[in-house]
PDB file of N, CA and C in Angstrom:
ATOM      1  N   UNK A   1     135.591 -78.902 116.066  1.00  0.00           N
ATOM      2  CA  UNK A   1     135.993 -80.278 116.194  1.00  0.00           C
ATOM      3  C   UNK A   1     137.250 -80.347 117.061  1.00  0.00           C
ATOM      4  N   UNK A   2     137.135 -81.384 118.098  1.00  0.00           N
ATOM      5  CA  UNK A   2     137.934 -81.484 118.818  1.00  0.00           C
ATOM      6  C   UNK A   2     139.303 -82.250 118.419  1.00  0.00           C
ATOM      7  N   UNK A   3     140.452 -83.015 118.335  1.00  0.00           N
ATOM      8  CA  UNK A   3     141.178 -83.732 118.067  1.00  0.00           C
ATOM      9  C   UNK A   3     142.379 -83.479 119.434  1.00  0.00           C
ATOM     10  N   UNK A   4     142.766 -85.148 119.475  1.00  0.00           N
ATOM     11  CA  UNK A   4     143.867 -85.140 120.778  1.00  0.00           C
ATOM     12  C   UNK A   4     144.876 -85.240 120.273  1.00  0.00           C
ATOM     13  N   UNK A   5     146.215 -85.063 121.543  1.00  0.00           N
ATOM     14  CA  UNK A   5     147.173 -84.409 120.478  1.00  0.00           C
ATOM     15  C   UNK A   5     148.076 -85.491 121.524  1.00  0.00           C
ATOM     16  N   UNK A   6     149.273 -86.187 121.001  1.00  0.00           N
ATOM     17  CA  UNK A   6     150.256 -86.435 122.157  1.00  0.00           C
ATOM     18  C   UNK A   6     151.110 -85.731 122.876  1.00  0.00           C
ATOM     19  N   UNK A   7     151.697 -85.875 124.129  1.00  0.00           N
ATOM     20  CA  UNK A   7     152.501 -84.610 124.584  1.00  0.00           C
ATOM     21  C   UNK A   7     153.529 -85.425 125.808  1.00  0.00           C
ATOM     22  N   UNK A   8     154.711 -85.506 125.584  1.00  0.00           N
ATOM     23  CA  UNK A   8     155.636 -85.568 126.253  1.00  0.00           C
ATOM     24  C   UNK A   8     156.233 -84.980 127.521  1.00  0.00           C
ATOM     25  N   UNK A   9     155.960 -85.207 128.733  1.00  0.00           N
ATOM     26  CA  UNK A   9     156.516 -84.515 129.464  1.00  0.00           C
ATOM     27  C   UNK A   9     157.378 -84.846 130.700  1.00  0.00           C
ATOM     28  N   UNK A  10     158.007 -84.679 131.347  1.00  0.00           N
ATOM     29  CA  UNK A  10     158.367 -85.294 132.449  1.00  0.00           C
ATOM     30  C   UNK A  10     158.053 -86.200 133.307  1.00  0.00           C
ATOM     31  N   UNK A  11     157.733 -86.967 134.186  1.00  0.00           N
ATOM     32  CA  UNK A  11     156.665 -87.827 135.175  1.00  0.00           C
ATOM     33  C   UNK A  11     156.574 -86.828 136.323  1.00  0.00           C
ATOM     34  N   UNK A  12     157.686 -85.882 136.875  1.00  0.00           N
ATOM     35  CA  UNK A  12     157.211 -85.188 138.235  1.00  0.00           C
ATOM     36  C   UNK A  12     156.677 -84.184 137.771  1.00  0.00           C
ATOM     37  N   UNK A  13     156.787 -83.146 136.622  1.00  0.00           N
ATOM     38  CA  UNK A  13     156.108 -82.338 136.453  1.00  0.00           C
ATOM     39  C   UNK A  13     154.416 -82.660 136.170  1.00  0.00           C
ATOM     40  N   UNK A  14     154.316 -83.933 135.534  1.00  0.00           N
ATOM     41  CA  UNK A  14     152.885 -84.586 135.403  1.00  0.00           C
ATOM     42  C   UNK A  14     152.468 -84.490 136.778  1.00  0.00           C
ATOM     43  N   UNK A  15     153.036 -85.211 137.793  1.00  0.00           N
ATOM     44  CA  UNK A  15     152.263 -85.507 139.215  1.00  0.00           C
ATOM     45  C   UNK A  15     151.853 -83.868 139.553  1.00  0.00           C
ATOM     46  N   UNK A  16     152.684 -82.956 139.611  1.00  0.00           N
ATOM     47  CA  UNK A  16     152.353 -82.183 139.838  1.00  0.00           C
ATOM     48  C   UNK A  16     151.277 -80.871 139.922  1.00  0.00           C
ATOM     49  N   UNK A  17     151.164 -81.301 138.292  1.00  0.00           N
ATOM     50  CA  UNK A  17     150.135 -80.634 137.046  1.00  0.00           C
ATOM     51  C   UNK A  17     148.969 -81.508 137.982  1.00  0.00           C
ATOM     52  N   UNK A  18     148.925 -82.659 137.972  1.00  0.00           N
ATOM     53  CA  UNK A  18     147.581 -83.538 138.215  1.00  0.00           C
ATOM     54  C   UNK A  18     147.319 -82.903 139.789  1.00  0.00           C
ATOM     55  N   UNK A  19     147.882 -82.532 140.529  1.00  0.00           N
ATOM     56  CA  UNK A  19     147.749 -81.928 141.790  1.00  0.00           C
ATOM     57  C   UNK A  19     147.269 -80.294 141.630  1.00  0.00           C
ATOM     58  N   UNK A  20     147.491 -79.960 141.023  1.00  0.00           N
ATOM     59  CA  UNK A  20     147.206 -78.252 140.952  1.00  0.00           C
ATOM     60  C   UNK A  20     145.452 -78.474 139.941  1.00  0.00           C
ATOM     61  N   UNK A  21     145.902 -79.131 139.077  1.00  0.00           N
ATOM     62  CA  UNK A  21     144.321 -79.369 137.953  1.00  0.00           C
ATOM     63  C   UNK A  21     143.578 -80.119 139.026  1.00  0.00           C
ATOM     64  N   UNK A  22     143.577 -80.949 140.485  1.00  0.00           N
ATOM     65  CA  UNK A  22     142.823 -81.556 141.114  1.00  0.00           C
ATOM     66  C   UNK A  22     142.159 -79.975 142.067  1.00  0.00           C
ATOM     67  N   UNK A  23     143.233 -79.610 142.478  1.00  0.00           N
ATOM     68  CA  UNK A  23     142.565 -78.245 143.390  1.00  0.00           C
ATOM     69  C   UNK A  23     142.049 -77.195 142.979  1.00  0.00           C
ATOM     70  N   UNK A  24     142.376 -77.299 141.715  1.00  0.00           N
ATOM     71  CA  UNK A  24     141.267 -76.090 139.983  1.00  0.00           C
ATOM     72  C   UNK A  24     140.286 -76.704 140.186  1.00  0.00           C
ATOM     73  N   UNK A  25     139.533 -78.271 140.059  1.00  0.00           N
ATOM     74  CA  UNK A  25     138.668 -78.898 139.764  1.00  0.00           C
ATOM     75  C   UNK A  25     138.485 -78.833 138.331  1.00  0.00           C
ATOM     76  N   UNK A  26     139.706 -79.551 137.641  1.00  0.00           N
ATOM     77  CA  UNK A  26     139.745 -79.220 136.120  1.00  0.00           C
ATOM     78  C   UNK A  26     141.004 -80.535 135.831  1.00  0.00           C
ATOM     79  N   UNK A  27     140.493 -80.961 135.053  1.00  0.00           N
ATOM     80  CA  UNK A  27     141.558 -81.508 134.343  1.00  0.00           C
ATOM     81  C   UNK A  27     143.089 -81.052 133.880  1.00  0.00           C
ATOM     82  N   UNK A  28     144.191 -82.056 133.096  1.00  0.00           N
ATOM     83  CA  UNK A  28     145.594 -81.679 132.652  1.00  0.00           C
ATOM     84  C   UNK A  28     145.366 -80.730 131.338  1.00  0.00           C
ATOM     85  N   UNK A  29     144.267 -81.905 130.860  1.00  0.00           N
ATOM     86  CA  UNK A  29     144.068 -81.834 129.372  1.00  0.00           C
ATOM     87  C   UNK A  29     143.544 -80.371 129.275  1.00  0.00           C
ATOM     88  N   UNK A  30     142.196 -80.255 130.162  1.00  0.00           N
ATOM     89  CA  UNK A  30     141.572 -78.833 129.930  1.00  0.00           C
ATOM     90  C   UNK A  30     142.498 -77.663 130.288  1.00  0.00           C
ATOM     91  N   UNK A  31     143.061 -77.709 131.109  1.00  0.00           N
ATOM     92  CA  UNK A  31     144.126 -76.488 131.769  1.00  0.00           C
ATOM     93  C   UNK A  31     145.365 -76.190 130.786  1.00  0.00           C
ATOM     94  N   UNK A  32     145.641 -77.357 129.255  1.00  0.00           N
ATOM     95  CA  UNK A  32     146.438 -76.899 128.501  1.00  0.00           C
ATOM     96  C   UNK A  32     145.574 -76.480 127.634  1.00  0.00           C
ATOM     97  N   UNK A  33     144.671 -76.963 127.305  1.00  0.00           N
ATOM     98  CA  UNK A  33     143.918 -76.545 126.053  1.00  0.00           C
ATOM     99  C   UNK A  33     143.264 -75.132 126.443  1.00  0.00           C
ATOM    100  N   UNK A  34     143.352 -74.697 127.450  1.00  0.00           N
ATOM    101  CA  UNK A  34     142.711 -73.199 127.748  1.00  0.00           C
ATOM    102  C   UNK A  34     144.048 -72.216 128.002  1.00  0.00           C
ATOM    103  N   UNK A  35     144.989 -72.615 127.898  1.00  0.00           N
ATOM    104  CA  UNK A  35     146.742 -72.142 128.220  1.00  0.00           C
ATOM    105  C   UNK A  35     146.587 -71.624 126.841  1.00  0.00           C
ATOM    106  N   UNK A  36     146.544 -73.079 125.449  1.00  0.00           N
ATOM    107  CA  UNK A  36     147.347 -72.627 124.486  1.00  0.00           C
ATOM    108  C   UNK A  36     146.009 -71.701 123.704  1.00  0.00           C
ATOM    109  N   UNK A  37     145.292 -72.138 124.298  1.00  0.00           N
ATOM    110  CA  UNK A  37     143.685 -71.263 123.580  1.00  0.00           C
ATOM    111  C   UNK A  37     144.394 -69.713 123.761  1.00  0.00           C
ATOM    112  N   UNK A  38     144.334 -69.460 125.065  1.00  0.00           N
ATOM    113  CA  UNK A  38     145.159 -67.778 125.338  1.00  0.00           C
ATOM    114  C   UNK A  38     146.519 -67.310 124.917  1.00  0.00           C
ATOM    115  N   UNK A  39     147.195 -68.568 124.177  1.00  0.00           N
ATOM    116  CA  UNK A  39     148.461 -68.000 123.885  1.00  0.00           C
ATOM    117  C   UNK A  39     147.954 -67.699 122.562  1.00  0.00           C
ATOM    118  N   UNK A  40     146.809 -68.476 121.902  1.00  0.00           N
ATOM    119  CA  UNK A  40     146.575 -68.205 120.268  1.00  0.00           C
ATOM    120  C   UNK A  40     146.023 -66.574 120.173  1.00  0.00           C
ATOM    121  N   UNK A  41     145.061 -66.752 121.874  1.00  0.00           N
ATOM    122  CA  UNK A  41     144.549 -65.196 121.337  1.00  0.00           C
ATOM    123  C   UNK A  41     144.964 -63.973 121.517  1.00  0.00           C
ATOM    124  N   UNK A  42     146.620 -64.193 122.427  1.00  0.00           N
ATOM    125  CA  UNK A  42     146.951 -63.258 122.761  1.00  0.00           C
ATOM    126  C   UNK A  42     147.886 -63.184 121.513  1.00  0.00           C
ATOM    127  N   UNK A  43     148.363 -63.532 120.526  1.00  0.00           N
ATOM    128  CA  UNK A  43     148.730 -63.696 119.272  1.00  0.00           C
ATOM    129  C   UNK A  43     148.076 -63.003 117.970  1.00  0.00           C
ATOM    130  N   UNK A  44     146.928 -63.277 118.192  1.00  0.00           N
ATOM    131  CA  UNK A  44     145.795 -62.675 117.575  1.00  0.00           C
ATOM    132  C   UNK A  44     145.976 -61.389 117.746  1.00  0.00           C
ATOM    133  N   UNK A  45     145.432 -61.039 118.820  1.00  0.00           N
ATOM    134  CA  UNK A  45     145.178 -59.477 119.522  1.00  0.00           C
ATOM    135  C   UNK A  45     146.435 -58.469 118.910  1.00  0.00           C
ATOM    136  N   UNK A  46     148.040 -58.792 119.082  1.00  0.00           N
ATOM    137  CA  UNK A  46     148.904 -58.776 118.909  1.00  0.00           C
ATOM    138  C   UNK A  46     148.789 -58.217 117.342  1.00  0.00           C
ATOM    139  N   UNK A  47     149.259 -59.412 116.211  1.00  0.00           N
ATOM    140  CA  UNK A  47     148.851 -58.524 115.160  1.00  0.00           C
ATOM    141  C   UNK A  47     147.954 -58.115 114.801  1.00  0.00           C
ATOM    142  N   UNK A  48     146.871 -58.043 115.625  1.00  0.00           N
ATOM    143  CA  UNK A  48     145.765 -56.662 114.723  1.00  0.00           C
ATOM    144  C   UNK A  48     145.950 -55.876 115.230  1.00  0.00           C
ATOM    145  N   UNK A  49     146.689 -55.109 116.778  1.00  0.00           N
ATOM    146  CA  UNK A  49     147.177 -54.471 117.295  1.00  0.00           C
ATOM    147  C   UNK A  49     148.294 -53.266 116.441  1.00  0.00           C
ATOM    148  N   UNK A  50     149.148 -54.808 115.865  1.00  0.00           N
ATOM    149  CA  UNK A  50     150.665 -54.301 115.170  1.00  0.00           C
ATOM    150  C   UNK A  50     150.482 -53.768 114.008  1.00  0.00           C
ATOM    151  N   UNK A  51     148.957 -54.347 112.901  1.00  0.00           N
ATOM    152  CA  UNK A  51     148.884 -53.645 111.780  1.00  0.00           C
ATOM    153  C   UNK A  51     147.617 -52.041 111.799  1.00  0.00           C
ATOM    154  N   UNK A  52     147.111 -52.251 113.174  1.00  0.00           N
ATOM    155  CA  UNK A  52     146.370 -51.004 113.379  1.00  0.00           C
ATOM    156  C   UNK A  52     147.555 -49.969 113.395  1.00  0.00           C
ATOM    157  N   UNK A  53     149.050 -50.009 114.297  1.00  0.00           N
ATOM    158  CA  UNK A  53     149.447 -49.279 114.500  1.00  0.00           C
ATOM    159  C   UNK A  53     150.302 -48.569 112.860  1.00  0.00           C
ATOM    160  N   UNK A  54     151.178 -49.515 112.343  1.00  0.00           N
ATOM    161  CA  UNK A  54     151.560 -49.434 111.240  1.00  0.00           C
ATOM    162  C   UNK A  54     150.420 -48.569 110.360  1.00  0.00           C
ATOM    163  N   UNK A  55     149.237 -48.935 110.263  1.00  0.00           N
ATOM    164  CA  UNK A  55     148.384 -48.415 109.534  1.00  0.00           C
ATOM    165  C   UNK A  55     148.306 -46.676 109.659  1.00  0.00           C
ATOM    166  N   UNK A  56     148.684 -46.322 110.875  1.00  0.00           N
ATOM    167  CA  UNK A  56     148.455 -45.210 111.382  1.00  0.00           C
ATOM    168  C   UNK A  56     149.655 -44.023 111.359  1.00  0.00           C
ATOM    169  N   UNK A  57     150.661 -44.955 111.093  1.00  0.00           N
ATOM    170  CA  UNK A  57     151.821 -44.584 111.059  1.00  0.00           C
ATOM    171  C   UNK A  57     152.085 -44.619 109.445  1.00  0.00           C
ATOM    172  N   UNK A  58     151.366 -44.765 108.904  1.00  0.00           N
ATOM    173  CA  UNK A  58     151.524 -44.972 106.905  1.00  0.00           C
ATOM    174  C   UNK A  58     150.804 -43.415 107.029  1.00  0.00           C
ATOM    175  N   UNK A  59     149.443 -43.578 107.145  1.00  0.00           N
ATOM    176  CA  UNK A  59     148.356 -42.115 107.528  1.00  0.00           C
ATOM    177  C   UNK A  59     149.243 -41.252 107.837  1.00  0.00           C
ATOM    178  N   UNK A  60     149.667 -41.175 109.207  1.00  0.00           N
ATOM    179  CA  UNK A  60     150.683 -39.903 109.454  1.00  0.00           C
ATOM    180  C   UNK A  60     149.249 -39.634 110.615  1.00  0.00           C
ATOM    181  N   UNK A  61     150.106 -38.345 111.304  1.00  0.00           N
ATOM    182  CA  UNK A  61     149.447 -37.986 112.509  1.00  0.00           C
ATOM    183  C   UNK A  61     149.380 -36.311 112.180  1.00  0.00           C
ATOM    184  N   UNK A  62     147.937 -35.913 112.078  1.00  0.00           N
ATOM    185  CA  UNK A  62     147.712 -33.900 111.950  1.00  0.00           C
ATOM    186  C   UNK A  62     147.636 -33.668 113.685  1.00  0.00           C
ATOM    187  N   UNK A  63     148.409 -32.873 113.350  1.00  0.00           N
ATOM    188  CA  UNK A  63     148.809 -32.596 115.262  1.00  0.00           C
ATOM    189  C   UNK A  63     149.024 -30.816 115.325  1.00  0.00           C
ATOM    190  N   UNK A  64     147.778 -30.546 114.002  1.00  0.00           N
ATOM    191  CA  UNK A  64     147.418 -28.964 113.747  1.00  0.00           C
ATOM    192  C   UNK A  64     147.936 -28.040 113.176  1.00  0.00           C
ATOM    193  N   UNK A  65     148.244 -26.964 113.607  1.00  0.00           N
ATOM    194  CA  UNK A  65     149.168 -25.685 112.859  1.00  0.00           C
ATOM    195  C   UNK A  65     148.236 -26.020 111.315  1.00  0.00           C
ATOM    196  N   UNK A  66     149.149 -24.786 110.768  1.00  0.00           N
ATOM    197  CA  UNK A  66     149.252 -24.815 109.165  1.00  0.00           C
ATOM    198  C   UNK A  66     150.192 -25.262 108.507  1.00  0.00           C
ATOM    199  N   UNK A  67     149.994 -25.680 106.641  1.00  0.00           N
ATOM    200  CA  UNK A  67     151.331 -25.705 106.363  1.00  0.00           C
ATOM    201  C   UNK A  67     152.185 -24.629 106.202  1.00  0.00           C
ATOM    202  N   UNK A  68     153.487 -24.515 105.896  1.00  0.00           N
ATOM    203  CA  UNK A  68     154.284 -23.520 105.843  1.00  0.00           C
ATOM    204  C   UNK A  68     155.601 -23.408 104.937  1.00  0.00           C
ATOM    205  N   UNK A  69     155.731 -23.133 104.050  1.00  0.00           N
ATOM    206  CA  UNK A  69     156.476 -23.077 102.521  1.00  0.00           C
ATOM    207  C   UNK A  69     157.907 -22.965 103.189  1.00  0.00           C
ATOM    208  N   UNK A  70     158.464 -23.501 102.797  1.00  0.00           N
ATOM    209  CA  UNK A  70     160.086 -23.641 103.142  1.00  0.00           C
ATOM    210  C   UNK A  70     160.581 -22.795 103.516  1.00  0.00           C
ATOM    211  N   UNK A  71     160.460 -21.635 102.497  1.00  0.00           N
ATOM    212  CA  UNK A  71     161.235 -20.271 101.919  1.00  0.00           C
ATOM    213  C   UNK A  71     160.926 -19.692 103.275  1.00  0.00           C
ATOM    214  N   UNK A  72     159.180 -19.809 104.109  1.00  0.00           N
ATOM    215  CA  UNK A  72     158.969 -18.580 104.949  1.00  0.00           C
ATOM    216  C   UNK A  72     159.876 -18.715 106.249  1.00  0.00           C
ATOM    217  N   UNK A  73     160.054 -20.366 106.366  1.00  0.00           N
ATOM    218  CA  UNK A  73     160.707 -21.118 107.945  1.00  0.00           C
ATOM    219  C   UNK A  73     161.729 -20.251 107.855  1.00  0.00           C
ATOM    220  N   UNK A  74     162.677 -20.480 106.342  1.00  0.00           N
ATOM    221  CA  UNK A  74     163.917 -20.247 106.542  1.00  0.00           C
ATOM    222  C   UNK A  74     164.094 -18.774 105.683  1.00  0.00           C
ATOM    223  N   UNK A  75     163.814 -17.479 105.933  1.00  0.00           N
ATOM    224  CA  UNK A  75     164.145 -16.196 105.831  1.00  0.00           C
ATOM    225  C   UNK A  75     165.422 -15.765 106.077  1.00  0.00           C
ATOM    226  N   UNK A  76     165.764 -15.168 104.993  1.00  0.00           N
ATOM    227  CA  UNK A  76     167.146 -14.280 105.443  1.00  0.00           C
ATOM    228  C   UNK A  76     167.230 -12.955 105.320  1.00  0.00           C
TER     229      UNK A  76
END
């Protein structure tokens, strides 16, 4: 479902917008609503990104060898 939203903006930055959305062949309206569409999904992406990594970093990383008892590291 669609719903319109009000939005405040300057008058020259409007003329302007209406000049760049005329040479897109796209509307004001569509060229924000596909702006904030990509800011939601780059938001998205973001934390599932941030809790994959965390997740991985809880796990821990095996990066091989064996284990090795304290006592043997440190010999005297």
């Amino acid at each position: 479902m669609k719903q319109n939203i009000t939005l405040s903006i300057d008058q020259a930055l409007l003329t302007k917008l209406r000049v760049i959305a005329a040479q897109r062949s796209t509307s004001v309206s569509r060229m924000l609503a596909d702006e904030l569409s990509t800011i939601v999904e780059q938001a998205e992406h973001y934390e599932q990104a941030k809790r994959a990594a965390l997740d991985a970093l809880e796990t821990g990383f095996h990066l091989g060898g064996k284990p090795v008892a304290r006592d043997e590291l440190h010999e005297r």
